[in-house]
Every structure is written in structure tokens, then in C-alpha cells.
PDB file of N, CA and C in Angstrom:
ATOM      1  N   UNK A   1       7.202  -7.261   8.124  1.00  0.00           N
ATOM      2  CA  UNK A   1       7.846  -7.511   6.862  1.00  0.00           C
ATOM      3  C   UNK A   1       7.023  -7.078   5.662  1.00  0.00           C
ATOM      4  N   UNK A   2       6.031  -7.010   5.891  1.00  0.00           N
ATOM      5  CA  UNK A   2       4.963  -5.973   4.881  1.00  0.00           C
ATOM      6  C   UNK A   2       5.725  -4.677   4.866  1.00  0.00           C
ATOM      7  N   UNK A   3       5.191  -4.750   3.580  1.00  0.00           N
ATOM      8  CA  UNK A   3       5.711  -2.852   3.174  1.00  0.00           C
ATOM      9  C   UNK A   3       4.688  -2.229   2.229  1.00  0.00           C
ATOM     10  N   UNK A   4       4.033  -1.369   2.399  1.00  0.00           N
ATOM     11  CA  UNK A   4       3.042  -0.704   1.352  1.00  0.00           C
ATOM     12  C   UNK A   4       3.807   0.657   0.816  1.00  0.00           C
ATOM     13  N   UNK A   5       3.699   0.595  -0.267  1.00  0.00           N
ATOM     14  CA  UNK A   5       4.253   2.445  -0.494  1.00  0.00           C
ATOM     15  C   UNK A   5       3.657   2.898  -1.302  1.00  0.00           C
ATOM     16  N   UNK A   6       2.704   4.025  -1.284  1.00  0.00           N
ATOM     17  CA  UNK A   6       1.789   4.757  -1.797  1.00  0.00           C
ATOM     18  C   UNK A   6       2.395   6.161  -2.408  1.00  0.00           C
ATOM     19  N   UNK A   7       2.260   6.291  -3.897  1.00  0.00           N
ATOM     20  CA  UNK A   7       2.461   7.443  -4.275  1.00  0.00           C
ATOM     21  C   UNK A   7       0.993   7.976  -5.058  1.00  0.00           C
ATOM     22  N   UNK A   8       1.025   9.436  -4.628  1.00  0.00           N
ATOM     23  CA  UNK A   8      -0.093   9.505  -4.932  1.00  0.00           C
ATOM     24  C   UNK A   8       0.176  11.532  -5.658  1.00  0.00           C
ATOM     25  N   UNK A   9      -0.899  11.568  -6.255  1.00  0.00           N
ATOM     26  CA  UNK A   9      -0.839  12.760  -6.785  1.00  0.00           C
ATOM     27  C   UNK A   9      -2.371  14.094  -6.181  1.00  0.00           C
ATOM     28  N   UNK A  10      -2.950  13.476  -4.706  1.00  0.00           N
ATOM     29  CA  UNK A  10      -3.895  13.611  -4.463  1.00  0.00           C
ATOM     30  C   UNK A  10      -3.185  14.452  -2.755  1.00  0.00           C
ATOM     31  N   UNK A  11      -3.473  15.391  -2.575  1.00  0.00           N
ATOM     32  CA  UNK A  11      -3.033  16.802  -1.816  1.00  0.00           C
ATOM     33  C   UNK A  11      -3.250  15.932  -0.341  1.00  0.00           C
ATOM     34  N   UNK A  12      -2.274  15.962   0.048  1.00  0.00           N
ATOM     35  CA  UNK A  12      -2.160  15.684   1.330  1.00  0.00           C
ATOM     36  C   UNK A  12      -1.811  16.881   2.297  1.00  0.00           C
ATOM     37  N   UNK A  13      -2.998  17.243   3.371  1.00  0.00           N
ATOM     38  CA  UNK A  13      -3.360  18.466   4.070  1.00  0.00           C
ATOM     39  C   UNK A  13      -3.310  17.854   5.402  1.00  0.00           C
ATOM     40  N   UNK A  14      -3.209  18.361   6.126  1.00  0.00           N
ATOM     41  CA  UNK A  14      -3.083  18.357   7.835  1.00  0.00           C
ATOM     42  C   UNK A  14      -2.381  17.001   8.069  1.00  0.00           C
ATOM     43  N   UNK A  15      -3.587  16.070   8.750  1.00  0.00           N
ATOM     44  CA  UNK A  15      -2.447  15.353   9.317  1.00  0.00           C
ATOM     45  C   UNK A  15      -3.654  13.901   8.584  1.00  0.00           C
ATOM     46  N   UNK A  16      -4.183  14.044   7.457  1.00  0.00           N
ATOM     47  CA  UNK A  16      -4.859  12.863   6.387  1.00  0.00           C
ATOM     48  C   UNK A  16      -3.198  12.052   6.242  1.00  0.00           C
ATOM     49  N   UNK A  17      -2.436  12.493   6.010  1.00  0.00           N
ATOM     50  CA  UNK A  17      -0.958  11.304   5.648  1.00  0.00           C
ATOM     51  C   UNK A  17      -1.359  10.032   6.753  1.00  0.00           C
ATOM     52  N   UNK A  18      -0.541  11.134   8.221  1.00  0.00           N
ATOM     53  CA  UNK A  18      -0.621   9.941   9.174  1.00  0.00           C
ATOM     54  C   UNK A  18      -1.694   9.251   9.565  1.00  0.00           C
ATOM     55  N   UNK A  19      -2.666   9.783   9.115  1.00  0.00           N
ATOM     56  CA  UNK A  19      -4.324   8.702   9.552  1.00  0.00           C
ATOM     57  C   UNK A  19      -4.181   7.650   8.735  1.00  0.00           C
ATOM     58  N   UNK A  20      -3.819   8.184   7.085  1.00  0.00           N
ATOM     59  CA  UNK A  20      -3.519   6.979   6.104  1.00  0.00           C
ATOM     60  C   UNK A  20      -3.142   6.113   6.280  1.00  0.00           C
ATOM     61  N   UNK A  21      -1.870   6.376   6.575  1.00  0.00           N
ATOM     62  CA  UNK A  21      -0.519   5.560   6.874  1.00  0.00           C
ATOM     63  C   UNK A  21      -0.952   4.408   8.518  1.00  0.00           C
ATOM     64  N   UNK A  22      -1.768   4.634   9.008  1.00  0.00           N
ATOM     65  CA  UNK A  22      -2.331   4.219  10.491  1.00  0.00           C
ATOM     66  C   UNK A  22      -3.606   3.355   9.956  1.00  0.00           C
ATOM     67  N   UNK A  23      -4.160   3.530   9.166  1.00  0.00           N
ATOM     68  CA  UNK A  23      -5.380   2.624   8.817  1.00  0.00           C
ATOM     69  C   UNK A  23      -4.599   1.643   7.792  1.00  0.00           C
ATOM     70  N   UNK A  24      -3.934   1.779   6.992  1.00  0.00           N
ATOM     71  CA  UNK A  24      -3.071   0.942   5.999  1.00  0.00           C
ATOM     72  C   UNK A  24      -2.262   0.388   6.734  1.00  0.00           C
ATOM     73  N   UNK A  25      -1.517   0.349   8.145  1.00  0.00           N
ATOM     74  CA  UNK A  25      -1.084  -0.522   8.590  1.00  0.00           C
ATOM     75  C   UNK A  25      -1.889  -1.472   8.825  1.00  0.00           C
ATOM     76  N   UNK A  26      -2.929  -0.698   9.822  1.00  0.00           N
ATOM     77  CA  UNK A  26      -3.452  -2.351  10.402  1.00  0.00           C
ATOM     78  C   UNK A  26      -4.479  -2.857   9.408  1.00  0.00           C
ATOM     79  N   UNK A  27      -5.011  -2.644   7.920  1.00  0.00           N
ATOM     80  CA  UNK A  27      -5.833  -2.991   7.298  1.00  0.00           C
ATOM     81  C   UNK A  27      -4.353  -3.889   6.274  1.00  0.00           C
ATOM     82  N   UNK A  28      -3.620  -4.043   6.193  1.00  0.00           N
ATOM     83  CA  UNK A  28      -2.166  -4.969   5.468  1.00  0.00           C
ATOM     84  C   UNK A  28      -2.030  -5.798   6.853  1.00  0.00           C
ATOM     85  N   UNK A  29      -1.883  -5.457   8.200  1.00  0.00           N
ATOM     86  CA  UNK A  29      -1.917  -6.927   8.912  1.00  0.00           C
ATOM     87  C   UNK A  29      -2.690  -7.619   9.041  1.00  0.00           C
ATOM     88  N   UNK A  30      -4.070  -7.235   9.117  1.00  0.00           N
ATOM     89  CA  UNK A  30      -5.413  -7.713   9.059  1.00  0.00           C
ATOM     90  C   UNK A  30      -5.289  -9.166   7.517  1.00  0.00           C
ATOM     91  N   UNK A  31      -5.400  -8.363   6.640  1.00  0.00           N
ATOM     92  CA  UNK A  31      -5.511  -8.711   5.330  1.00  0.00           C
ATOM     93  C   UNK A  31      -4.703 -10.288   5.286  1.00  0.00           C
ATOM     94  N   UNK A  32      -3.097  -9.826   5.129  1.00  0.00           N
ATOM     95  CA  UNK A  32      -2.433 -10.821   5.192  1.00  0.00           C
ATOM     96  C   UNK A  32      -1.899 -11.509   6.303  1.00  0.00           C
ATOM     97  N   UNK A  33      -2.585 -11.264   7.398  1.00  0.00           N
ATOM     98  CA  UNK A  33      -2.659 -12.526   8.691  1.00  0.00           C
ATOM     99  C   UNK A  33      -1.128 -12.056   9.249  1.00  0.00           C
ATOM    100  N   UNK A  34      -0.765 -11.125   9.031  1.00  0.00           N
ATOM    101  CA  UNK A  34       0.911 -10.369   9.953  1.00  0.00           C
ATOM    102  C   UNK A  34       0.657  -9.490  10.613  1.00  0.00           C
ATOM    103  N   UNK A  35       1.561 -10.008  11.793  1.00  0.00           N
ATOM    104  CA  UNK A  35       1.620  -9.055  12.863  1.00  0.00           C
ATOM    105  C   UNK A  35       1.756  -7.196  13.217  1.00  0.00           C
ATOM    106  N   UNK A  36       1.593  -6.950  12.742  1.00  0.00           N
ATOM    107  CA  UNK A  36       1.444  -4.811  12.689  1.00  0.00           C
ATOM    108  C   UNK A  36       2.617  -4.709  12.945  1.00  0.00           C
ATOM    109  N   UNK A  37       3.235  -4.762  13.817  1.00  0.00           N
ATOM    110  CA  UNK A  37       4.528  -4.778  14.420  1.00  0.00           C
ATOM    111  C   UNK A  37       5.887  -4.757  13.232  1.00  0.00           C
ATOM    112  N   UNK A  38       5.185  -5.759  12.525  1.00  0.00           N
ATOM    113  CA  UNK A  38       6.310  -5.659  11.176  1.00  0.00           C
ATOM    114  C   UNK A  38       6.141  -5.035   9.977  1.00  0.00           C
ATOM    115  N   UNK A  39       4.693  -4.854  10.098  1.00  0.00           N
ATOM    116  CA  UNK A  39       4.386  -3.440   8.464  1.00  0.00           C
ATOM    117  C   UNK A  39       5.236  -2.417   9.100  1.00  0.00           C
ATOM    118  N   UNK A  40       5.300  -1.782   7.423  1.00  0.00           N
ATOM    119  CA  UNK A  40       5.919  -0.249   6.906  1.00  0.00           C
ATOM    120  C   UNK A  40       5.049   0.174   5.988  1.00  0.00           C
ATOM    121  N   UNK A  41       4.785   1.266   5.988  1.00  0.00           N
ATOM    122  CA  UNK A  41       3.616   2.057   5.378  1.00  0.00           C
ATOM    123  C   UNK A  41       4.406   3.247   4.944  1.00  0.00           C
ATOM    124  N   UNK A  42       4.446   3.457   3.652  1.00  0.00           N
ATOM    125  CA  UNK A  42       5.104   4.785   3.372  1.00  0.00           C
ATOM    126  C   UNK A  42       3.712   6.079   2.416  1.00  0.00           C
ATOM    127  N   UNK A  43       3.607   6.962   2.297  1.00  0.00           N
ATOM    128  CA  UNK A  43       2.687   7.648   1.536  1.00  0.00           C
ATOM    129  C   UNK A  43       3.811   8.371   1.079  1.00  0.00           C
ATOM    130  N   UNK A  44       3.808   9.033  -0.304  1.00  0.00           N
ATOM    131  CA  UNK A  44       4.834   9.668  -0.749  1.00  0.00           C
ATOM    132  C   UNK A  44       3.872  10.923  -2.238  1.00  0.00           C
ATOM    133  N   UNK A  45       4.045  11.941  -2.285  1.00  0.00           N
ATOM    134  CA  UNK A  45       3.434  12.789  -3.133  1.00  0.00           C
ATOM    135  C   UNK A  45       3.956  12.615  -4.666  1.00  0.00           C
ATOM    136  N   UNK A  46       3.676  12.726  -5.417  1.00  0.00           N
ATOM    137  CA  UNK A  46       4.417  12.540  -6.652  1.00  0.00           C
ATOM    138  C   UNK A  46       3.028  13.225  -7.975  1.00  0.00           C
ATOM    139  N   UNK A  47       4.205  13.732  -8.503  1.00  0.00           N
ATOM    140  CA  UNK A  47       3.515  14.055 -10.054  1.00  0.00           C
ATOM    141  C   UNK A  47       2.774  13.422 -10.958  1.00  0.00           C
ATOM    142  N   UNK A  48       1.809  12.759 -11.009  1.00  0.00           N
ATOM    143  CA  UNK A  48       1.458  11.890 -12.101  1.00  0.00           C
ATOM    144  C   UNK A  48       0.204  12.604 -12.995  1.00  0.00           C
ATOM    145  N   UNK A  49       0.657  11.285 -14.232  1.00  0.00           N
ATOM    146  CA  UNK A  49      -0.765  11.142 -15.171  1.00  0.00           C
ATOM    147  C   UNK A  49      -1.146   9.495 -15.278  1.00  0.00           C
ATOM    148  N   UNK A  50      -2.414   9.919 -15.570  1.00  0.00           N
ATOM    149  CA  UNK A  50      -2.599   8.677 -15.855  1.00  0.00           C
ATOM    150  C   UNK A  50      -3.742   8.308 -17.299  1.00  0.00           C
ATOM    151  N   UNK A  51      -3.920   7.703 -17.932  1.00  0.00           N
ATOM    152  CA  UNK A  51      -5.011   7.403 -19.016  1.00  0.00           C
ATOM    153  C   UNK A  51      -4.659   8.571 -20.073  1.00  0.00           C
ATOM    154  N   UNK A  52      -3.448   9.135 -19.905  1.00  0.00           N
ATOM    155  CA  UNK A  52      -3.176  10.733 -20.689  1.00  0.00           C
ATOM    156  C   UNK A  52      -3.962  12.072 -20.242  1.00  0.00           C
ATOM    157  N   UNK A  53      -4.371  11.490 -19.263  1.00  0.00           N
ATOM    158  CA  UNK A  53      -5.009  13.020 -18.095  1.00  0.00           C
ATOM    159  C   UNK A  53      -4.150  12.978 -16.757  1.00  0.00           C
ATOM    160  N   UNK A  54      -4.026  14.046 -16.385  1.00  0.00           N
ATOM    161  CA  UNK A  54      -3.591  14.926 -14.774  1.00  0.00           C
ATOM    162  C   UNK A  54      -4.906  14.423 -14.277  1.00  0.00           C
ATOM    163  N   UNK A  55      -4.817  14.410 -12.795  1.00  0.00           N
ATOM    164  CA  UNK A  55      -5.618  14.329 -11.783  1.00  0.00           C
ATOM    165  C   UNK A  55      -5.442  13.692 -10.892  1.00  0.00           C
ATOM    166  N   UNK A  56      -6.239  13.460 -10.260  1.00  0.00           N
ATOM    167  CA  UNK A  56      -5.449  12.005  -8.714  1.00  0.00           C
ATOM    168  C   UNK A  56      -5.534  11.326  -9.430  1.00  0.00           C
ATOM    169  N   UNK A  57      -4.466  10.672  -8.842  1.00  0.00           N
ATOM    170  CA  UNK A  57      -4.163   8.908  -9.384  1.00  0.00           C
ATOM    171  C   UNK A  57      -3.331   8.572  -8.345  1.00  0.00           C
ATOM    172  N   UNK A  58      -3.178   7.009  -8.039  1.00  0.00           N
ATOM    173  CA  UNK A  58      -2.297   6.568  -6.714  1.00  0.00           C
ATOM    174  C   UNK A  58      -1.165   5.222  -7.339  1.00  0.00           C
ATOM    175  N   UNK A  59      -0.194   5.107  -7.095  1.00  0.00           N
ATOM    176  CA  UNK A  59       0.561   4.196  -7.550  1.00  0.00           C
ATOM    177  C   UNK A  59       0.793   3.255  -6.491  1.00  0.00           C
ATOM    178  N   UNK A  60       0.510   2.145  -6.303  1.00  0.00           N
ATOM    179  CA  UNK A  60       0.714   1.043  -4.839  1.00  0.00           C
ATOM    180  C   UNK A  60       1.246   0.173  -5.103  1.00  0.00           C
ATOM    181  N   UNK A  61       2.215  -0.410  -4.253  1.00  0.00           N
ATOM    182  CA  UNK A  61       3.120  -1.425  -4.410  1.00  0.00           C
ATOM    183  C   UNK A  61       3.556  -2.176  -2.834  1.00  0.00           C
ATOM    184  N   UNK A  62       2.747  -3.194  -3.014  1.00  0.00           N
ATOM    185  CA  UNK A  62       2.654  -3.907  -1.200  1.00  0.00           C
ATOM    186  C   UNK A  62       3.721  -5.243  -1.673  1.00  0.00           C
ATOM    187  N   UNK A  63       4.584  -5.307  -1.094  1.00  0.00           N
ATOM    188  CA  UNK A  63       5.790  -6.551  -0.883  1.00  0.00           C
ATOM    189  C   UNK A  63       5.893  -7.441   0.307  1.00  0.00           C
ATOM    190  N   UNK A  64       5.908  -8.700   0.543  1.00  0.00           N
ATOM    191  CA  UNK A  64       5.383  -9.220   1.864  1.00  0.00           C
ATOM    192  C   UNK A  64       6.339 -10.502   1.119  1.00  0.00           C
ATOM    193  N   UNK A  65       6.497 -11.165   2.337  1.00  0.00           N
ATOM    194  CA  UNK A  65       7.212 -12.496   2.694  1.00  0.00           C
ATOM    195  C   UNK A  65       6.115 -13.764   2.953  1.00  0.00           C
ATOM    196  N   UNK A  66       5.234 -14.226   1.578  1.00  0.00           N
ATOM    197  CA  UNK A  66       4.342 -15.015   1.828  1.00  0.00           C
ATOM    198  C   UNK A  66       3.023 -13.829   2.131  1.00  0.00           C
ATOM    199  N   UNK A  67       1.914 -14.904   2.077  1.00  0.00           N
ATOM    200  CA  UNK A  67       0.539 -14.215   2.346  1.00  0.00           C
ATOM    201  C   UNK A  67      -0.251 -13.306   1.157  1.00  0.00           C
ATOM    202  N   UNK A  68       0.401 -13.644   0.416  1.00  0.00           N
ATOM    203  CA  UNK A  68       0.203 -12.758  -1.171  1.00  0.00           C
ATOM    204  C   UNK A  68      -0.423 -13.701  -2.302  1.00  0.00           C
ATOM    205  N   UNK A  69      -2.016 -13.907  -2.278  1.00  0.00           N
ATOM    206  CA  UNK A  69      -2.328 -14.962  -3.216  1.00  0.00           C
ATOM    207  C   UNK A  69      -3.521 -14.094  -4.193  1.00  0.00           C
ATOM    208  N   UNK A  70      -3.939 -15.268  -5.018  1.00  0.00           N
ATOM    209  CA  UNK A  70      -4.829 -14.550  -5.868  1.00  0.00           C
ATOM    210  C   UNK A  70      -6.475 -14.199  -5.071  1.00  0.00           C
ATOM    211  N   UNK A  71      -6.655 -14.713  -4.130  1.00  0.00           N
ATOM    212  CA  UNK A  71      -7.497 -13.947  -3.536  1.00  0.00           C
ATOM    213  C   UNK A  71      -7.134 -13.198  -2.412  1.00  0.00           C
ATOM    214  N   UNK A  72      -6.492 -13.224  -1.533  1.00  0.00           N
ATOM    215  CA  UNK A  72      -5.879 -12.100  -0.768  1.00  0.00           C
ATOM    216  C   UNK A  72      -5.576 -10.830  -1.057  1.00  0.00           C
ATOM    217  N   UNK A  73      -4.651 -10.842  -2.770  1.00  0.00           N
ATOM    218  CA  UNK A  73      -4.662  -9.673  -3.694  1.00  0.00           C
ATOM    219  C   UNK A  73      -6.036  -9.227  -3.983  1.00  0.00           C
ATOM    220  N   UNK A  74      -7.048 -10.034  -4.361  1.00  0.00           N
ATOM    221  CA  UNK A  74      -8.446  -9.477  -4.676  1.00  0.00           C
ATOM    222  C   UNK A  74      -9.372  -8.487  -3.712  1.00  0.00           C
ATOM    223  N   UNK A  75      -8.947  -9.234  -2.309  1.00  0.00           N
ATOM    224  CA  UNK A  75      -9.557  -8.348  -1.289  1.00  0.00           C
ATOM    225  C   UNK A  75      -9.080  -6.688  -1.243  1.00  0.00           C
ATOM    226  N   UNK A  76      -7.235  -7.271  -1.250  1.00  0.00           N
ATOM    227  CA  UNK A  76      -6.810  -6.393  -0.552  1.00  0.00           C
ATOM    228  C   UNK A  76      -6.823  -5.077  -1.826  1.00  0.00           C
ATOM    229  N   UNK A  77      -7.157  -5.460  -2.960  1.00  0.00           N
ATOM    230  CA  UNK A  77      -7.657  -4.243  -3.841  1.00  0.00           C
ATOM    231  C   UNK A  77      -8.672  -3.706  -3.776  1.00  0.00           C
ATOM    232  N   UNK A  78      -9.793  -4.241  -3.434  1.00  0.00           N
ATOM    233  CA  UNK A  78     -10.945  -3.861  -2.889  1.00  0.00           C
ATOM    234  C   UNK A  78     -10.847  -3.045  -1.756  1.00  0.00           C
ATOM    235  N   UNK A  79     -10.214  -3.641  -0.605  1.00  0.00           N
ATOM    236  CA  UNK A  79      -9.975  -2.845   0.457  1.00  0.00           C
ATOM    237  C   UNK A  79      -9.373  -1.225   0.182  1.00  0.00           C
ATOM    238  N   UNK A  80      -8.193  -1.340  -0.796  1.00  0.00           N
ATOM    239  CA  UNK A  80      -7.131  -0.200  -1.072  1.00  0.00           C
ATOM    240  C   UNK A  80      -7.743   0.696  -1.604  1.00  0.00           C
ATOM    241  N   UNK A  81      -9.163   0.620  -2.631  1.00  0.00           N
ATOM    242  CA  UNK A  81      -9.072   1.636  -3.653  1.00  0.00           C
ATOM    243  C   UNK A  81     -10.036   1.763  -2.535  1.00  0.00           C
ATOM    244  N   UNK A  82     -11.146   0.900  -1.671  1.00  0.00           N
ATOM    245  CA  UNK A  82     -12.205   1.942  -0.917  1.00  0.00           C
ATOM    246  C   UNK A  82     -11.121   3.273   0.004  1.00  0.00           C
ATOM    247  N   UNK A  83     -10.209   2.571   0.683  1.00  0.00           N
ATOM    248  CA  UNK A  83      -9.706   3.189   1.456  1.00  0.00           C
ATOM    249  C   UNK A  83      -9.407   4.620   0.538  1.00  0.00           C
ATOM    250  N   UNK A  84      -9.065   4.610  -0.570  1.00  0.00           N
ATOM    251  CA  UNK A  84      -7.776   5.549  -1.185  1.00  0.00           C
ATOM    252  C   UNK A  84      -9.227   6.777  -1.451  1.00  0.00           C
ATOM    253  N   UNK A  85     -10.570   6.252  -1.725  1.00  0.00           N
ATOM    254  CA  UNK A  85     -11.511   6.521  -2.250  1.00  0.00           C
ATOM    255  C   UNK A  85     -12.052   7.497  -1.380  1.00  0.00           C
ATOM    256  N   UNK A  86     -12.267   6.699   0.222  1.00  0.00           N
ATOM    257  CA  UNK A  86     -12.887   7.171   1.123  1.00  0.00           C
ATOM    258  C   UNK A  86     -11.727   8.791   2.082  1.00  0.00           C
ATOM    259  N   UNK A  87     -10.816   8.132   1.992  1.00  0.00           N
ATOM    260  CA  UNK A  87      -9.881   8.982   2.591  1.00  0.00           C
ATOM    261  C   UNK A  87      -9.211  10.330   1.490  1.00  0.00           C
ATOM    262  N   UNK A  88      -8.977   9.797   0.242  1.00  0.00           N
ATOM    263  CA  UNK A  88      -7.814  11.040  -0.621  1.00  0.00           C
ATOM    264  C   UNK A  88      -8.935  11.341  -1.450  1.00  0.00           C
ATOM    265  N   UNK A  89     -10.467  10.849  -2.018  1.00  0.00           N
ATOM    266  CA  UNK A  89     -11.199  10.944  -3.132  1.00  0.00           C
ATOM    267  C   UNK A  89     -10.500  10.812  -4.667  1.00  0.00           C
ATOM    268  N   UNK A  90      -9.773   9.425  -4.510  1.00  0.00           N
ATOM    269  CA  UNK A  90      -9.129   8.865  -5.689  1.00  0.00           C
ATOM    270  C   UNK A  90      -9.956   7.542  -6.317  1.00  0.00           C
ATOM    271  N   UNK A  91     -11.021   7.746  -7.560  1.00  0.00           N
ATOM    272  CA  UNK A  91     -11.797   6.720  -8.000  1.00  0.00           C
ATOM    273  C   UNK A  91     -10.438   5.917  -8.338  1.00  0.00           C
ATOM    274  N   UNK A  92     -11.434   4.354  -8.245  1.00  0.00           N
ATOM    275  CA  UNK A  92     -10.718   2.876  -7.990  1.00  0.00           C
ATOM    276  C   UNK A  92      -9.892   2.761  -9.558  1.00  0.00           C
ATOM    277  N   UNK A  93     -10.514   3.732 -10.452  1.00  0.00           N
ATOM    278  CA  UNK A  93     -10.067   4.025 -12.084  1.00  0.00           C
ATOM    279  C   UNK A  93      -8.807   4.066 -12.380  1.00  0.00           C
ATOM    280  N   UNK A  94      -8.442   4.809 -11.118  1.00  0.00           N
ATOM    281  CA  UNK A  94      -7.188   5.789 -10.982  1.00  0.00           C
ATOM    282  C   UNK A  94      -5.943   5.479 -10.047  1.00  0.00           C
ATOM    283  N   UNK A  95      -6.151   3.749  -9.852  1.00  0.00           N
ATOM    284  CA  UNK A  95      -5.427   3.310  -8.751  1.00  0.00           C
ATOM    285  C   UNK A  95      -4.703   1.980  -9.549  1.00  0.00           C
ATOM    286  N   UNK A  96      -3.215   2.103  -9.672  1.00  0.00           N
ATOM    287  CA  UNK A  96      -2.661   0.685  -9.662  1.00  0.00           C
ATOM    288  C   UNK A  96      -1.791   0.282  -8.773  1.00  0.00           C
ATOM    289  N   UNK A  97      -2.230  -0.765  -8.864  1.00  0.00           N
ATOM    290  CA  UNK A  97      -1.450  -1.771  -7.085  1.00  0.00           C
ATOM    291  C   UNK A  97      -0.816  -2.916  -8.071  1.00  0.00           C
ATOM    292  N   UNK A  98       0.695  -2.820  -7.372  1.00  0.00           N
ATOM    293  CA  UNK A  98       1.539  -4.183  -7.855  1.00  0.00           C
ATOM    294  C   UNK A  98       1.906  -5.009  -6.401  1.00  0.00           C
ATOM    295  N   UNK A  99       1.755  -6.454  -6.496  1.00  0.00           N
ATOM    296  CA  UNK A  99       2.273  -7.189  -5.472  1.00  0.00           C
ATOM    297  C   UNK A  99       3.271  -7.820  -5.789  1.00  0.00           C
ATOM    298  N   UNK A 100       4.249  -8.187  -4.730  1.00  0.00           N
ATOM    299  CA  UNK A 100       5.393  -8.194  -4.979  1.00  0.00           C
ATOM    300  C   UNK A 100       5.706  -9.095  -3.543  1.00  0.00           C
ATOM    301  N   UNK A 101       6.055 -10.380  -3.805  1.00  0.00           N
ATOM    302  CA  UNK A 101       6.250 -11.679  -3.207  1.00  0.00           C
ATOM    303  C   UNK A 101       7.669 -11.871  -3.384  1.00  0.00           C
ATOM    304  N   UNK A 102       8.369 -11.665  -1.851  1.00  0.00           N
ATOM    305  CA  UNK A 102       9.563 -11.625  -1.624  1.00  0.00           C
ATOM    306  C   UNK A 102      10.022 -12.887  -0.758  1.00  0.00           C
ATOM    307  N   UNK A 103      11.237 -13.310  -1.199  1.00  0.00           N
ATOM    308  CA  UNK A 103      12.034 -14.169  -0.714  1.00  0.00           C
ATOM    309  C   UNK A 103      12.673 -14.199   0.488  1.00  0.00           C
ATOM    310  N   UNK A 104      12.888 -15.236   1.537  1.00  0.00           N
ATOM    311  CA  UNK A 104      12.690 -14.667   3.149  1.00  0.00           C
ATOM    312  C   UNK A 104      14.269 -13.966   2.996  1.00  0.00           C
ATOM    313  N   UNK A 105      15.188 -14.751   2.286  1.00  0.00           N
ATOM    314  CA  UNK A 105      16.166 -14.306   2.165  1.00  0.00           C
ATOM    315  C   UNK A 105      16.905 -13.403   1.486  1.00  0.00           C
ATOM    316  N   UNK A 106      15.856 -12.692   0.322  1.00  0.00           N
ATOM    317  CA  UNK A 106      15.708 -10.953   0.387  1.00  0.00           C
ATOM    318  C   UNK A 106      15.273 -10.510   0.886  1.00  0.00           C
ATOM    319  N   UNK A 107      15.057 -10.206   2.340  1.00  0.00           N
ATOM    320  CA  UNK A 107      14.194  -9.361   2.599  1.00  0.00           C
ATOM    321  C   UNK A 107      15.202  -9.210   3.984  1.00  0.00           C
ATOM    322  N   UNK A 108      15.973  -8.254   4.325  1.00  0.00           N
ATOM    323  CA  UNK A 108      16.796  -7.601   6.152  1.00  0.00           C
ATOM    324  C   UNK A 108      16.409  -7.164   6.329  1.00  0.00           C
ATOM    325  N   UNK A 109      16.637  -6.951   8.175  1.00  0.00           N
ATOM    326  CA  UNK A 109      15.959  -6.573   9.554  1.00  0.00           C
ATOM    327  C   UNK A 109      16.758  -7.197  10.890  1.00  0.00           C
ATOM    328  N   UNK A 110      16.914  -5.727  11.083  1.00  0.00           N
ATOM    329  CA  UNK A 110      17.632  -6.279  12.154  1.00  0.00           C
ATOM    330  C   UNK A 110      18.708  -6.501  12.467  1.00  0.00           C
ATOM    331  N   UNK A 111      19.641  -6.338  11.327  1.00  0.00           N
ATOM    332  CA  UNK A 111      21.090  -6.707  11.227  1.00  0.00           C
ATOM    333  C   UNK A 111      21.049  -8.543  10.829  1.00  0.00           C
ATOM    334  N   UNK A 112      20.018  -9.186  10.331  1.00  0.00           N
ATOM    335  CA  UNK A 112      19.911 -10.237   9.497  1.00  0.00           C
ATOM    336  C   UNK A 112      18.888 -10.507   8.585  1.00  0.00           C
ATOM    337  N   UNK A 113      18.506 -11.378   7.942  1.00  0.00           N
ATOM    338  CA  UNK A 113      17.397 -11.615   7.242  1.00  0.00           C
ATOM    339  C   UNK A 113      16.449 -12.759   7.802  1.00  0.00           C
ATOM    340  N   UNK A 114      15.346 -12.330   6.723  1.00  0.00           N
ATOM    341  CA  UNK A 114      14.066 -13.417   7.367  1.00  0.00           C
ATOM    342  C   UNK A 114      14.486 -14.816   6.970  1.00  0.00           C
ATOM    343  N   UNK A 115      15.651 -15.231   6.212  1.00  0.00           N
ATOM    344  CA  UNK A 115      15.417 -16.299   5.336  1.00  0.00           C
ATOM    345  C   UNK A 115      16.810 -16.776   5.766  1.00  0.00           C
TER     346      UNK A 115
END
């Protein structure tokens, strides 16, 4: 029921997406104590600026059903920009992450909802 979706303006070459997308799963189940099984991980390319300059920059937006607190968010920003850092070479400058705490009963799967 995790969902991460990463837009980023930082060149995605060979097969860096799906490694991404494979370490950001299990570093979002890890994080918020959910099963892998139910993350979604999206990476998506997009045009940006940011600070009124071009360059990498990453836009993140993780939505989860519970498990989303003010220190969990703290880690899991820490965790995101090393990752985004170590993997795309996007400084932590250049990274905003929104969390987004969803209701069991917004959130379908399955042909029903969590709630």
C-alpha cells in the first residue's frame, strides 16, 4: 500500500531505473515496517527547475496507509536524498519529498479497499 513516485530530471541510462526502483522498494518497507509485497515504486523523467536553475532535481511523493510520522519522515529523507545522491548524483539541495497519509478507505486493491 506504499507508493513512492519519483520524478526526476537526472538521465536515466541502462538499467539505473530498475536498480532504483528495487532498492526504493525494499528501503520504503524497511522504513515504514510494510510488507514489500505491497509497495509501488514508480521513477518517471520529467523537465524541471528548481531554485530558478536547470539541473537535477528530484520531486518525491511517498503515500502510505499509516506508518508516516515525524520521525519516520525524518529518516526516510535522510535515507531518500542519500539514495537519490548515491545512485542519480542529485545533491539533497535539489530534492523535495511530500508525505501523504492516506485513509484505509481511500486507498483500492484488489477489487476493494483497505478501509
Amino acid at each position: 500500500m506504499p507508493v513512492i513516485h519519483i520524478k526526476t530530471s537526472a538521465p536515466l541510462v541502462g538499467s539505473t531505473g530498475m536498480e532504483l526502483l528495487q532498492k526504493l522498494s525494499k528501503m520504503v518497507a524497511e522504513i515504514l515496517g510494510k510488507p514489500e509485497q505491497y509497495v509501488m515504486t514508480t521513477l518517471q523523467s520529467a523537465e524541471m527547475m528548481m531554485s530558478g536553475q536547470d539541473g537535477t532535481a528530484a520531486w518525491v511523493e511517498l503515500r502510505s496507509i499509516g506508518g508516516l510520522n515525524a520521525e519516520v519522515n525524518k529518516r526516510m529523507t535522510k535515507k531518500l536524498c542519500g539514495l537519490l545522491k548515491t545512485e542519480l548524483g542529485i545533491g539533497p539541495e535539489r530534492v523535495y519529498i511530500n508525505f501523504i497519509d492516506i485513509k484505509p478507505e481511500n486507498w483500492g486493491w484488489n477489487s476493494e479497499t483497505f478501509g
